[in-house]
Protein backbone atom coordinates (compact mmCIF):
# COMPACT_ATOMS: atom_id res chain seq x y z
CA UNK A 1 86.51 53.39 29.09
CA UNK A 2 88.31 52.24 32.03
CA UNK A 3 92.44 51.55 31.33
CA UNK A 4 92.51 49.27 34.25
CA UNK A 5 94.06 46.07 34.12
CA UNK A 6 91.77 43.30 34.08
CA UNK A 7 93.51 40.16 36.21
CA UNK A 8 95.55 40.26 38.82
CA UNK A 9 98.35 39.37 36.74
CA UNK A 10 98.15 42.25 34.72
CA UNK A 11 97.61 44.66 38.06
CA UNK A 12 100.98 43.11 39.79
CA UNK A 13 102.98 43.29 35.94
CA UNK A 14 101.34 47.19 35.93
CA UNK A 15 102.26 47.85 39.68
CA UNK A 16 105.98 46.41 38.84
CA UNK A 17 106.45 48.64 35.98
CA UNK A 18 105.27 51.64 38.09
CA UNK A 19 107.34 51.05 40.60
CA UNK A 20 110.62 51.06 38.93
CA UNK A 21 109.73 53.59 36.38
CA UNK A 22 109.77 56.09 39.17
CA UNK A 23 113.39 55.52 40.04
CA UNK A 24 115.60 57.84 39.41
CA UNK A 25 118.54 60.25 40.09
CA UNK A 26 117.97 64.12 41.64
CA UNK A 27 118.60 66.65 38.95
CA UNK A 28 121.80 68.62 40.78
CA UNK A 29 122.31 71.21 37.96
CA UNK A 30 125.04 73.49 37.99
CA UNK A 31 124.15 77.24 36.18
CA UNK A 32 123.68 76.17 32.30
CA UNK A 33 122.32 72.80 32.70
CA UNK A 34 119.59 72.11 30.27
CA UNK A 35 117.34 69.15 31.49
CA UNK A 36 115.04 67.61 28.33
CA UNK A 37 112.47 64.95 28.15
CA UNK A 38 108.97 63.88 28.79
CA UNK A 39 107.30 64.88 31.52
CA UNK A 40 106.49 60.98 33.60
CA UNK A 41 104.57 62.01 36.60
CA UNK A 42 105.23 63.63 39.89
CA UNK A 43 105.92 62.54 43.31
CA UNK A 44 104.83 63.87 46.77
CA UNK A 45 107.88 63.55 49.72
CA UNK A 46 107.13 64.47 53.21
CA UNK A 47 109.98 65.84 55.10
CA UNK A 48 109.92 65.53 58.84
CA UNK A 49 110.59 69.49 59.28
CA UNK A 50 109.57 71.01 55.71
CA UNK A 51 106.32 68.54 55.21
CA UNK A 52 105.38 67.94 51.64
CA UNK A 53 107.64 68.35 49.34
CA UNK A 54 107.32 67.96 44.96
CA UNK A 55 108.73 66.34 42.93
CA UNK A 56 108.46 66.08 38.80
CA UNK A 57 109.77 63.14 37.34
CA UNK A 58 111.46 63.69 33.50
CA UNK A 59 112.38 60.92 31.49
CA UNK A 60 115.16 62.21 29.80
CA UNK A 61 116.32 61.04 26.22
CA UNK A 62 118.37 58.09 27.74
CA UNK A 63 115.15 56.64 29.29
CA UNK A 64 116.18 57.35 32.50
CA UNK A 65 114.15 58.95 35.17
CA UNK A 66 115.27 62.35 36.66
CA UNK A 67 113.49 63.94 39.63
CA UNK A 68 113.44 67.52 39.79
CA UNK A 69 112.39 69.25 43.56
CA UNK A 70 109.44 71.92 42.78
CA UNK A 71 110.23 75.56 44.08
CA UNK A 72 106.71 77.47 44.39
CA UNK A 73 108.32 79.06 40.52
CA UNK A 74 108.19 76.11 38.82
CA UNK A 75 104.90 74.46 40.07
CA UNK A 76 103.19 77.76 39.28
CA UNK A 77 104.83 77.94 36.00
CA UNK A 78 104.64 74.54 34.51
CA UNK A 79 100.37 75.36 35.80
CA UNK A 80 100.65 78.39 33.59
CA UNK A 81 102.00 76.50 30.74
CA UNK A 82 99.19 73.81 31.24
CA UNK A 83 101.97 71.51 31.48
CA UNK A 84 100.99 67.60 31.88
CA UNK A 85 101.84 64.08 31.91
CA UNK A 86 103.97 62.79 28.48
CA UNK A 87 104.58 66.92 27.71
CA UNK A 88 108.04 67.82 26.49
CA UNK A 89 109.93 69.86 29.16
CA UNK A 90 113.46 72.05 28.33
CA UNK A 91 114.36 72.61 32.16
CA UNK A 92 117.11 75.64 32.25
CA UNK A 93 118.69 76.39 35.60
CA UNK A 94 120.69 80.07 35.27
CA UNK A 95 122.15 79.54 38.74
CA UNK A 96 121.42 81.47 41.91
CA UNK A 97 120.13 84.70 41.74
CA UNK A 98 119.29 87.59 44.00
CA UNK A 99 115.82 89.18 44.20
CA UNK A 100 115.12 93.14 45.11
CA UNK A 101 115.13 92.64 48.77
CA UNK A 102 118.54 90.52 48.63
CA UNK A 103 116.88 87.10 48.84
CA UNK A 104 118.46 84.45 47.09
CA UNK A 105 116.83 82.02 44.99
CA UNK A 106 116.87 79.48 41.81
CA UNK A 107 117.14 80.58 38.42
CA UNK A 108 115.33 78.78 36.29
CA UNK A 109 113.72 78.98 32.39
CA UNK A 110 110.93 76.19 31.78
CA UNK A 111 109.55 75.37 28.02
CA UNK A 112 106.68 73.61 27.38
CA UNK A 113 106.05 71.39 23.97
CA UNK A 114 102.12 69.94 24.51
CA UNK A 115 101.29 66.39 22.77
């Protein structure tokens, strides 16, 4: 069955709610941070020097939207964890770290709760 709006009424209301449902504020965690809530959808930026970039959207237990930017870590992990739309997500960040060869990078531990 097809979930699409039926008049063009009920498209513009549908396109309205989209739109400001995927507002939001840049998770900015300091080491500790705990980010919870449903997973919303994602988002695809393209940066002039960087190109696409990824973004998850998490609607935290307020109701409000918080974007989180997708290192290479998490995208592969939340794949592992078959992680999709309206999942529960506990987003850790442990702060910046420092791999074998000296590289620094982002911390993070991601849990998964399927619906």
């Amino acid at each position: 069955m097809n979930n699409v709006p039926e008049t063009l009424n009920d498209r513009i209301t549908a396109l309205k709610q989209r739109a400001t449902q995927q507002q939001g504020e840049i998770w900015q965690p300091q080491a500790g941070d705990v980010l919870v809530g449903a997973i919303a959808g994602s988002e695809t930026v393209t940066h002039p020097l960087y190109g696409d970039q990824f973004q998850m959207l998490v609607r935290d237990e307020h109701g409000e939207i918080v974007k989180v930017w997708l290192s290479k870590y998490l995208r592969d992990n939340l794949r592992s964890q078959r992680a999709e739309q309206n999942d529960l997500i506990a987003l850790t960040f442990h702060g910046k770290k420092k791999n074998a060869q000296g590289r620094e990078f982002n911390s993070y531990t991601v849990f998964i709760e399927k619906v």
